[in-house]
C-alpha atoms as a PDB file:
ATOM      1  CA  UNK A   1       0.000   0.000   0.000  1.00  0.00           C
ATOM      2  CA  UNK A   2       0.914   3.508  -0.666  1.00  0.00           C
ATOM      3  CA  UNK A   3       2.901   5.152   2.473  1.00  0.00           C
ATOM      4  CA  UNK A   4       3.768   1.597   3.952  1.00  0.00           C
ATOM      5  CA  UNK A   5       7.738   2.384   3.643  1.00  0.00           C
ATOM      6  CA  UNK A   6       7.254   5.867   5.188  1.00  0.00           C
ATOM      7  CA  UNK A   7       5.020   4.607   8.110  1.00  0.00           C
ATOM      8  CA  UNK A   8       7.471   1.817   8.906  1.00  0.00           C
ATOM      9  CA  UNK A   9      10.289   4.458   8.847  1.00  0.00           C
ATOM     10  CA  UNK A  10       8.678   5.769  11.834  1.00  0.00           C
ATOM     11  CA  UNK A  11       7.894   2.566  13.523  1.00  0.00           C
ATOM     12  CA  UNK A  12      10.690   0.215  12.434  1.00  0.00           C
ATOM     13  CA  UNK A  13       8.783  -2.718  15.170  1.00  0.00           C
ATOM     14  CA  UNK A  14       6.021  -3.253  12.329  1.00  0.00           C
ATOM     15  CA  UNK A  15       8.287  -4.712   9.890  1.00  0.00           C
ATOM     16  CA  UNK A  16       8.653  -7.848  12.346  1.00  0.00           C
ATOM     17  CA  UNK A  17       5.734  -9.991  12.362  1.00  0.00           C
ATOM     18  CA  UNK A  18       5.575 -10.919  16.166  1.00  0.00           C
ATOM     19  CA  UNK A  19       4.997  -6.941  16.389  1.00  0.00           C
ATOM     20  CA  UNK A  20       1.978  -6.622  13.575  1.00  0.00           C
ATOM     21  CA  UNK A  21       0.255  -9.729  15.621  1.00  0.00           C
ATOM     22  CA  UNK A  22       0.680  -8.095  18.852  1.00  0.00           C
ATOM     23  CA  UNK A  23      -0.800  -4.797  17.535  1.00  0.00           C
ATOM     24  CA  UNK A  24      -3.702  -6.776  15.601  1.00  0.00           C
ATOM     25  CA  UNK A  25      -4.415  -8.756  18.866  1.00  0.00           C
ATOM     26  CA  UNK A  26      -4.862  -5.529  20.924  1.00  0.00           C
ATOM     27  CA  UNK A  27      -7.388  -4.774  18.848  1.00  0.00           C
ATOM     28  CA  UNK A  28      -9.333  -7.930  17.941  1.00  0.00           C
ATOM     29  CA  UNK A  29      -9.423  -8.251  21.795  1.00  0.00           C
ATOM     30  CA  UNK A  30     -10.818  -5.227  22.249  1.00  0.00           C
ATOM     31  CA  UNK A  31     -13.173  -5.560  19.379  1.00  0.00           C
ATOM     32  CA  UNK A  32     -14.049  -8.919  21.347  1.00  0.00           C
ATOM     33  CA  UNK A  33     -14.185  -7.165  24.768  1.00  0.00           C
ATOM     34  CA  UNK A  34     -16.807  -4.647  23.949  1.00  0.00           C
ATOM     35  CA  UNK A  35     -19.025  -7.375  21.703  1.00  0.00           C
ATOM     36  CA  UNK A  36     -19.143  -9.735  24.614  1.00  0.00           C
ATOM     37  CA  UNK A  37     -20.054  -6.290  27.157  1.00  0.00           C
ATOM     38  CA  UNK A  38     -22.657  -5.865  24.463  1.00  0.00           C
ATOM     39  CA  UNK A  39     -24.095  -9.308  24.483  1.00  0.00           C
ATOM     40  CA  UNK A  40     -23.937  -9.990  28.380  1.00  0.00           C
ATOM     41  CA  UNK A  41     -26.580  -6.568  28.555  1.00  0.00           C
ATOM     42  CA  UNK A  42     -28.618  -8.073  25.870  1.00  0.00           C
ATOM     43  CA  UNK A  43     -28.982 -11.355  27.350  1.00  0.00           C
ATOM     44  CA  UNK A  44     -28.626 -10.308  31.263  1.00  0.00           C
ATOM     45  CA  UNK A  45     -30.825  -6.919  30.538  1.00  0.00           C
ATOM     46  CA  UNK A  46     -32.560  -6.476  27.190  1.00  0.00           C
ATOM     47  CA  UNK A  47     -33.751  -3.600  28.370  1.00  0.00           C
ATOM     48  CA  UNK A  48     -30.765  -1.219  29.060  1.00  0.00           C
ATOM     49  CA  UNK A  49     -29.450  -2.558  25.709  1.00  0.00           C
ATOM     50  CA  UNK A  50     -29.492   0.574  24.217  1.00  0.00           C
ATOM     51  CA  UNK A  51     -27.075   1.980  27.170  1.00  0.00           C
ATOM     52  CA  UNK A  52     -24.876  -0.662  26.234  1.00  0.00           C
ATOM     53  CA  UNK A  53     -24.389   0.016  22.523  1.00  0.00           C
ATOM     54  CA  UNK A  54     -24.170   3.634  23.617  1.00  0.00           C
ATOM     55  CA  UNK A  55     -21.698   3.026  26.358  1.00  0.00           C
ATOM     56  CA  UNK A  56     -19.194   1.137  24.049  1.00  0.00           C
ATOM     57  CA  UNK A  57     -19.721   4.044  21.378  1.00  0.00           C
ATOM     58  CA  UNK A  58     -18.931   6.933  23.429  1.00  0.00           C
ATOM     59  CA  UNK A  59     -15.828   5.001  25.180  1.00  0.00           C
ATOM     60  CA  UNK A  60     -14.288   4.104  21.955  1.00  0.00           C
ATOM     61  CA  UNK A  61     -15.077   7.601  21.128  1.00  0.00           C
ATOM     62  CA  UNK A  62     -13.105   9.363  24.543  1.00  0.00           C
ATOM     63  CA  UNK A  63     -10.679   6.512  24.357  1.00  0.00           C
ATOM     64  CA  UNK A  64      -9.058   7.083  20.758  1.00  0.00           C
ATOM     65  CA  UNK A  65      -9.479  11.007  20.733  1.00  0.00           C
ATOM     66  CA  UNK A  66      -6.956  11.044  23.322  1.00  0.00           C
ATOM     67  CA  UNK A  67      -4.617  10.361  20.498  1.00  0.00           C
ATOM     68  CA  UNK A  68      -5.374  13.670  19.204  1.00  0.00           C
ATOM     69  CA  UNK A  69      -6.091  15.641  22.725  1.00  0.00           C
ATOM     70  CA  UNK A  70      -2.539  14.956  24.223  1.00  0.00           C
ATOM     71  CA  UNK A  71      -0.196  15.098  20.939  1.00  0.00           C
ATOM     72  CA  UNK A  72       1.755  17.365  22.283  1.00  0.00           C
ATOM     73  CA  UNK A  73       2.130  15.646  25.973  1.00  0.00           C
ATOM     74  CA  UNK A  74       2.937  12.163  23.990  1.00  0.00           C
ATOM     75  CA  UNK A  75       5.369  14.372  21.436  1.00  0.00           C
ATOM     76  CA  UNK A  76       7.243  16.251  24.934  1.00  0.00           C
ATOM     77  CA  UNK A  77       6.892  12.858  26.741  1.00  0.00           C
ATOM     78  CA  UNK A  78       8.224  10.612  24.166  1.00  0.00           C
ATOM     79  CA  UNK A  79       9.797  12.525  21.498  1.00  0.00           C
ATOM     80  CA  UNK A  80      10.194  10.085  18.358  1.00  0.00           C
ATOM     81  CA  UNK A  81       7.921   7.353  19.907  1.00  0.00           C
ATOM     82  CA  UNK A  82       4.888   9.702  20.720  1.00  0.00           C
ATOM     83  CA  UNK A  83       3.221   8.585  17.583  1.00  0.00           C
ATOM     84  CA  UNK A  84       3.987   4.681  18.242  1.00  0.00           C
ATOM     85  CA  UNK A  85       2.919   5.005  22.565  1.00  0.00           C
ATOM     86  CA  UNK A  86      -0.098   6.808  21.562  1.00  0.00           C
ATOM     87  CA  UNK A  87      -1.759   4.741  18.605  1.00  0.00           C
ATOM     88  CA  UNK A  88      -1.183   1.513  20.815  1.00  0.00           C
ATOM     89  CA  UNK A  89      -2.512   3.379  24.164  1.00  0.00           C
ATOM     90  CA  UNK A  90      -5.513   5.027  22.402  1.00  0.00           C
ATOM     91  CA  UNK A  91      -5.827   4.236  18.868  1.00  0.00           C
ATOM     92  CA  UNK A  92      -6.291   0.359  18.697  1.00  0.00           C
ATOM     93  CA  UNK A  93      -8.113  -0.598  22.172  1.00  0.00           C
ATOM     94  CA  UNK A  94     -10.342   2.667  21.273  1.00  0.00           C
ATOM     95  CA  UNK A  95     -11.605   2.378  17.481  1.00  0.00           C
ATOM     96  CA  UNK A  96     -12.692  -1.092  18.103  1.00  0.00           C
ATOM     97  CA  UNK A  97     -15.225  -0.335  20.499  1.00  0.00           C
ATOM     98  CA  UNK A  98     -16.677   1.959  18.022  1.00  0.00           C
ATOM     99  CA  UNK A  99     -16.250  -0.936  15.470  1.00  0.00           C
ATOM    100  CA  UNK A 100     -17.686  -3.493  17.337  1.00  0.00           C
ATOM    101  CA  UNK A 101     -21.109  -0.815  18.124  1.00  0.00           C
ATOM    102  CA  UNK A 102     -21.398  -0.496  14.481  1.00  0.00           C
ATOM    103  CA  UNK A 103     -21.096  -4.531  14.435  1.00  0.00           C
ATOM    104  CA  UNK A 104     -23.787  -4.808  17.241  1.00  0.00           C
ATOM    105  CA  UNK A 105     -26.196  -3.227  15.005  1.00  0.00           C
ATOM    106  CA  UNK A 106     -26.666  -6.766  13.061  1.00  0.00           C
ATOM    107  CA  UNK A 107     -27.772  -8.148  16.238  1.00  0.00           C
ATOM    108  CA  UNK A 108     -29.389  -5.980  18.470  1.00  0.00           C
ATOM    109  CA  UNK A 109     -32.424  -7.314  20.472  1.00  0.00           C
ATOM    110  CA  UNK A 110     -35.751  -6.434  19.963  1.00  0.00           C
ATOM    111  CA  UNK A 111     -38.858  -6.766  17.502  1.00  0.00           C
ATOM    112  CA  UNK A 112     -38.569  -6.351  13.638  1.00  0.00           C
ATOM    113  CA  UNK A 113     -41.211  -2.994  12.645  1.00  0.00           C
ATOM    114  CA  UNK A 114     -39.843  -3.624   9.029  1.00  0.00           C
ATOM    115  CA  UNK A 115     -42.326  -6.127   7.813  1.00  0.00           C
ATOM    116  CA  UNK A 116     -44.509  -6.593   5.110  1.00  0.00           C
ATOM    117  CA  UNK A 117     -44.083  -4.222   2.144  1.00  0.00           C
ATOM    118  CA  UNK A 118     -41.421  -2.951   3.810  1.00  0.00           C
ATOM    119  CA  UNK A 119     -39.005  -5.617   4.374  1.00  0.00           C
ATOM    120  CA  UNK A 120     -38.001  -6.235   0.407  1.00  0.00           C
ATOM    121  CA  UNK A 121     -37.804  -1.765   0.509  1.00  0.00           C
ATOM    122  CA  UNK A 122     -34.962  -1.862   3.173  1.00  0.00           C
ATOM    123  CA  UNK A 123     -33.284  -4.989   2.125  1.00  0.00           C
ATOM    124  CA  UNK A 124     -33.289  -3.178  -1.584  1.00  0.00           C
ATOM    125  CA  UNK A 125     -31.802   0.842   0.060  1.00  0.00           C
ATOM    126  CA  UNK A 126     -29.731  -1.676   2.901  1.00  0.00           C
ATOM    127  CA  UNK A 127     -27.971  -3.384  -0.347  1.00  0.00           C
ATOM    128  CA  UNK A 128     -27.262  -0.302  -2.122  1.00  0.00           C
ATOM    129  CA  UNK A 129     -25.333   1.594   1.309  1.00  0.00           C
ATOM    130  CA  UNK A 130     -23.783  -1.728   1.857  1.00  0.00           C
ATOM    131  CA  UNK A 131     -22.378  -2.310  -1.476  1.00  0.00           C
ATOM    132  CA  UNK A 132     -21.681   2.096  -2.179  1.00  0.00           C
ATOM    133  CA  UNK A 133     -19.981   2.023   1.825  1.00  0.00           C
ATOM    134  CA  UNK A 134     -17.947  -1.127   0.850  1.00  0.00           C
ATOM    135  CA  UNK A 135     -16.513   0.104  -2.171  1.00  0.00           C
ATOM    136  CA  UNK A 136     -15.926   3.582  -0.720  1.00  0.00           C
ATOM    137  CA  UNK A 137     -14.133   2.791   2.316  1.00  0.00           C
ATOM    138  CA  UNK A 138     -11.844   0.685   0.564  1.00  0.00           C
ATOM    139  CA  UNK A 139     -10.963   2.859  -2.564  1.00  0.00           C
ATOM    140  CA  UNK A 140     -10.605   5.516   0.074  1.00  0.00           C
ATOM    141  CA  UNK A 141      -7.956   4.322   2.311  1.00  0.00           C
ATOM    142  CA  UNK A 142      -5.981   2.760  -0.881  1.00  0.00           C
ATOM    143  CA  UNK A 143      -5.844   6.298  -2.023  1.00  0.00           C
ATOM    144  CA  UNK A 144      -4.824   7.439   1.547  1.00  0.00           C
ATOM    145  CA  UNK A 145      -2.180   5.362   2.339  1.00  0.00           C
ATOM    146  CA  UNK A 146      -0.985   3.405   4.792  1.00  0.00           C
ATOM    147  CA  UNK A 147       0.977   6.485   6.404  1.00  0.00           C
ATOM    148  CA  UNK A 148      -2.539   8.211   6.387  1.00  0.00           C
ATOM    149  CA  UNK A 149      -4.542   5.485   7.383  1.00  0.00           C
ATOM    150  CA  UNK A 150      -2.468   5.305  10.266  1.00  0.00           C
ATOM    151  CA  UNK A 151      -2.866   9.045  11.446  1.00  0.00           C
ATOM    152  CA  UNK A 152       1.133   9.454  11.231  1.00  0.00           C
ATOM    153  CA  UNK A 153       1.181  13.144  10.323  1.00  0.00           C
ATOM    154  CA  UNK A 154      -0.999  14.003  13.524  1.00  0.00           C
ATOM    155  CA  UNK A 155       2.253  13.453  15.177  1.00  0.00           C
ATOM    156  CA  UNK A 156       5.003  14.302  12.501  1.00  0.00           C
ATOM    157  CA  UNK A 157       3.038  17.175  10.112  1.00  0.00           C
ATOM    158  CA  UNK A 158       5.872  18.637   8.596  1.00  0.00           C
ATOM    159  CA  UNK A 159       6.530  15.546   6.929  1.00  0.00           C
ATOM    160  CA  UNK A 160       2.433  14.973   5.220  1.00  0.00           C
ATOM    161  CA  UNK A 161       1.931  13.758   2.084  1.00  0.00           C
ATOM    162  CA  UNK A 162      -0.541  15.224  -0.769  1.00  0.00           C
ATOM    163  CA  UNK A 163      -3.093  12.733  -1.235  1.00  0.00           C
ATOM    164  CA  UNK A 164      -4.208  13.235  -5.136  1.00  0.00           C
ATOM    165  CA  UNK A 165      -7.363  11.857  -5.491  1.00  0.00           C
ATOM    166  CA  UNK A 166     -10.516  13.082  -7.167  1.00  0.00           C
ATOM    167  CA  UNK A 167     -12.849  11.949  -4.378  1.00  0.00           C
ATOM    168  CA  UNK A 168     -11.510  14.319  -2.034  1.00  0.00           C
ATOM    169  CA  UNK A 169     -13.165  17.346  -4.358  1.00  0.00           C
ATOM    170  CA  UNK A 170     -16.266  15.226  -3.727  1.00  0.00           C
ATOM    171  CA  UNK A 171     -15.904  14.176  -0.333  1.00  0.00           C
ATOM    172  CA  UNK A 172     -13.854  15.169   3.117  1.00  0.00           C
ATOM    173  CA  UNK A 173     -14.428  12.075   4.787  1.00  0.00           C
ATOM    174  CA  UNK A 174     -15.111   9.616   2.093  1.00  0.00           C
ATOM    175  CA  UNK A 175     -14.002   6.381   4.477  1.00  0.00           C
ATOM    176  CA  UNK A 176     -15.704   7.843   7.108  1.00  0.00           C
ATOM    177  CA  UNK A 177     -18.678   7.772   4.540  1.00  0.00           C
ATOM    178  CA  UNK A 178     -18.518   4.379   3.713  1.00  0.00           C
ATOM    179  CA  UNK A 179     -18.242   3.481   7.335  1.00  0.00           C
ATOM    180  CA  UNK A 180     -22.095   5.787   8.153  1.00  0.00           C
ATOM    181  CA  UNK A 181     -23.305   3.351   4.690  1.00  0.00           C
ATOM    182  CA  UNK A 182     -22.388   0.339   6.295  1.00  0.00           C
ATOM    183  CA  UNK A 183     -24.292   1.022   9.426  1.00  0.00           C
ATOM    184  CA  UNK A 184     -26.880   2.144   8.225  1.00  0.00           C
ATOM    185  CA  UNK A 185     -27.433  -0.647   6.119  1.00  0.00           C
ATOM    186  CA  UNK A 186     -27.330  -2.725   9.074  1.00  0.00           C
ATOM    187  CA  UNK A 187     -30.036  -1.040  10.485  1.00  0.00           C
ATOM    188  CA  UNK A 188     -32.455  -1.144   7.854  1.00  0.00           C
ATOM    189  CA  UNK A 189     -31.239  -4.783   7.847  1.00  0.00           C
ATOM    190  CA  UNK A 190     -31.889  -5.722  11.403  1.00  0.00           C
ATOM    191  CA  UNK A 191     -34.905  -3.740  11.232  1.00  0.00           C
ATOM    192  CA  UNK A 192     -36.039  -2.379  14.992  1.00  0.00           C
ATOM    193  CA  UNK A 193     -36.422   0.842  16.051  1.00  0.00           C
ATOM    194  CA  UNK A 194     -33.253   1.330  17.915  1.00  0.00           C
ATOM    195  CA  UNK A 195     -31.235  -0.384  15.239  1.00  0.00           C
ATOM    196  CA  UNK A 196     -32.626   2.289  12.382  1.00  0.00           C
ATOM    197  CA  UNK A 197     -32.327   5.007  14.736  1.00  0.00           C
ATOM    198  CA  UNK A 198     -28.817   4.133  15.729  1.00  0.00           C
ATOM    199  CA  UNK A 199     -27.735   3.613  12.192  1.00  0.00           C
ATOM    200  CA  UNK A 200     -29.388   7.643  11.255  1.00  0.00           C
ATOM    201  CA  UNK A 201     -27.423   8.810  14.017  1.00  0.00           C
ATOM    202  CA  UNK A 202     -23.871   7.734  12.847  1.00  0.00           C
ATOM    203  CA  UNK A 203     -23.582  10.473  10.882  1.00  0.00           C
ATOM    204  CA  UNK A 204     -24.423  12.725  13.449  1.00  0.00           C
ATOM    205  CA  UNK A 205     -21.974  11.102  16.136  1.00  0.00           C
ATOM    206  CA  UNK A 206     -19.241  10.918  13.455  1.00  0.00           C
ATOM    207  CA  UNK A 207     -19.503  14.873  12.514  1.00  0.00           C
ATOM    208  CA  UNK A 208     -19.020  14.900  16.681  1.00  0.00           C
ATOM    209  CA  UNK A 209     -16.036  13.104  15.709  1.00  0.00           C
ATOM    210  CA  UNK A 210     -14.553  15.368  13.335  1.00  0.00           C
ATOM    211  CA  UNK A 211     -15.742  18.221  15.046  1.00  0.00           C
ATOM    212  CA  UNK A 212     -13.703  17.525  18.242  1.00  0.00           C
ATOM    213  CA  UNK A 213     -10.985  15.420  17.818  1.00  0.00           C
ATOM    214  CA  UNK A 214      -9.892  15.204  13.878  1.00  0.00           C
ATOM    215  CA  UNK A 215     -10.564  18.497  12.396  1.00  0.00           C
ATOM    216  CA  UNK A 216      -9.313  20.794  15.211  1.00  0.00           C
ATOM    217  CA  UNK A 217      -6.127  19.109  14.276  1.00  0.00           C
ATOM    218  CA  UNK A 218      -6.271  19.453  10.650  1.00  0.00           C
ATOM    219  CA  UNK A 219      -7.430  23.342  11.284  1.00  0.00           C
ATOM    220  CA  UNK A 220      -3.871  23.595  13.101  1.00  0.00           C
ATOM    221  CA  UNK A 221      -2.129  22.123  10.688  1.00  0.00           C
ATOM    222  CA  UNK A 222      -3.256  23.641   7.256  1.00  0.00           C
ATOM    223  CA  UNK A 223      -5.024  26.750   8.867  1.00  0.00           C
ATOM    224  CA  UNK A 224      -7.417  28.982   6.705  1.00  0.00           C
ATOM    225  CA  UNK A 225      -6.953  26.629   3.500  1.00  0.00           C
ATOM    226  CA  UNK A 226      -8.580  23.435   5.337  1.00  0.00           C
ATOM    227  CA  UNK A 227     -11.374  25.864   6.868  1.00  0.00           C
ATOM    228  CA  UNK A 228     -11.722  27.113   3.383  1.00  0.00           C
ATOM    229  CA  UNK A 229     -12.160  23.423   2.039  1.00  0.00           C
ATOM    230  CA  UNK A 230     -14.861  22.387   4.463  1.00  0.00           C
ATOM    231  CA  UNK A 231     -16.833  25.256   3.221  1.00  0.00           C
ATOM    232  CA  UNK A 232     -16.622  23.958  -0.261  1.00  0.00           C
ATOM    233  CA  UNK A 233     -16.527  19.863   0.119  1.00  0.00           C
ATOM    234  CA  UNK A 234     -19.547  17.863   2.133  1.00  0.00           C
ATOM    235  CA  UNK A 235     -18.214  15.272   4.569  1.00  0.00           C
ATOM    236  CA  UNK A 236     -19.747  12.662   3.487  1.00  0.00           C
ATOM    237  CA  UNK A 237     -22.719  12.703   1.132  1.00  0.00           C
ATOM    238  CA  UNK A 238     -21.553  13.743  -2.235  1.00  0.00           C
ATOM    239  CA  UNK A 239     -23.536  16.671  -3.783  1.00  0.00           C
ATOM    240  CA  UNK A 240     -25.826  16.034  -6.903  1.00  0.00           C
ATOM    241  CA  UNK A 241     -23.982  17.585  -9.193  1.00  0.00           C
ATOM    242  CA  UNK A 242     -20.746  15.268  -8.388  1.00  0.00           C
ATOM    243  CA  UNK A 243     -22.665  12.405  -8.069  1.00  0.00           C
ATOM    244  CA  UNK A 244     -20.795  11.248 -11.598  1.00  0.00           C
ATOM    245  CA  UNK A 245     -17.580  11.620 -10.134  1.00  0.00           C
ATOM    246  CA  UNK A 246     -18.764   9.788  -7.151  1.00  0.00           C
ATOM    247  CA  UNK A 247     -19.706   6.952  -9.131  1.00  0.00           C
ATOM    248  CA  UNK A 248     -16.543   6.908 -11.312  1.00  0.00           C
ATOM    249  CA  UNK A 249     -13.829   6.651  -8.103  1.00  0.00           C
ATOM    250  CA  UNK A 250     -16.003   3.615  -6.375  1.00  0.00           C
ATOM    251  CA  UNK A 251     -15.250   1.895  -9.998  1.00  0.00           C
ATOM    252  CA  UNK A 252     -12.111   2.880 -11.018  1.00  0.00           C
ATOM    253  CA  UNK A 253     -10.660   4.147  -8.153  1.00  0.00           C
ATOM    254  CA  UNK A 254      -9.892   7.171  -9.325  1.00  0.00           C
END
């Protein structure tokens, strides 16, 4: 992937493969963690499930934005390893939790209100943000790069890399956008009221996201220019008249 040799330049331990299973383990096990939290409230206390789901969203959430919130303690504290301490102390135990709330979605408790007529409607729109959210999150984050991906200039911004893709004239947050799809879909999918209403309020508690971790940061970084571009460029619906150059970068990639 694009970036890989500059991300491994700052954290040399990846290239051994003991490392890259101990950093995917802290995260499946988190992942795990907060799906089995989930499941004991559905089972133990059907009732509060909604807490639950909520509870492992807004930890995730508080967990991994300390990676952008103390930078600059982890860059005074650590100096060259900031970046590396603070992805594995906030980054992968915290944006599991969020993953594994979207997961939940599929298998929340409760009793289907999409029936009848409108079962074949949802599957039908559910299919479509699957299949768009799939394609755009992962032609997004080839185009990003692994260095990207990885949030590496958060921590080293001097050294960022121009991403030249078209779907960033369409889109800010285009893997964010495929992400809100996905859920969504999953909602219509599962079909009760808390599982549509959580999946229409992803977009809502991912502009929360951007709002107070992730943007703040870019705002630093590229100043009036970035402020500038969020004027101009939705986050992550695509407006009609780029809906053609939407279309063409979830086939071609570009």
């Amino acid at each position: 992937m694009t970036g890989s040799e500059i991300l491994l330049a700052h954290v040399p331990e990846l290239q051994a493969r003991s490392r890259r299973l101990i950093a995917a383990s802290i995260a499946a096990g988190s992942f795990a963690i907060a799906s089995a939290a989930m499941i004991v409230v559905d089972v133990l206390w059907p009732r509060w499930t909604a807490l639950g789901q909520m509870a492992g969203v807004i930890a995730g959430f508080f967990i991994a934005a300390q990676f952008f919130w103390r930078r600059r303690e982890y860059r005074e504290k650590y100096g060259g390893l900031g970046y590396r301490n603070a992805f594995l102390h906030f980054v992968l135990p915290g944006l599991p939790l969020m993953f594994a709330a979207i997961a939940h979605i599929l298998y929340l408790p409760g009793e289907r209100v999409l029936t009848g007529w409108a079962t074949p409607v949802a599957a039908t729109i559910g299919l479509y943000l699957i299949v768009t959210g799939a394609f755009l999150y992962v032609r997004s984050y080839i185009a990003f790069g692994a260095d990207n991906l990885a949030m590496l200039y958060v921590y080293f911004p001097k050294e960022g890399r121009l991403v030249n893709s078209s779907i960033y004239s369409v889109l800010r947050h285009p893997a964010y956008s495929g992400a809100i799809r996905v859920g969504m879909a999953f909602g219509l999918w599962r079909g009760t009221w808390f599982s549509i209403l959580f999946g229409l309020f992803m977009p809502i508690g991912l502009t929360l996201w951007l709002r107070l971790a992730e943007e703040p940061e870019l705002i630093e970084r590229f100043g009036v220019s970035y402020e500038a571009y969020r004027l101009r460029v939705p986050a992550f619906w695509p407006r009609v008249q780029d809906w053609g150059k939407f279309m063409k970068f979830l086939v071609t990639g570009q």
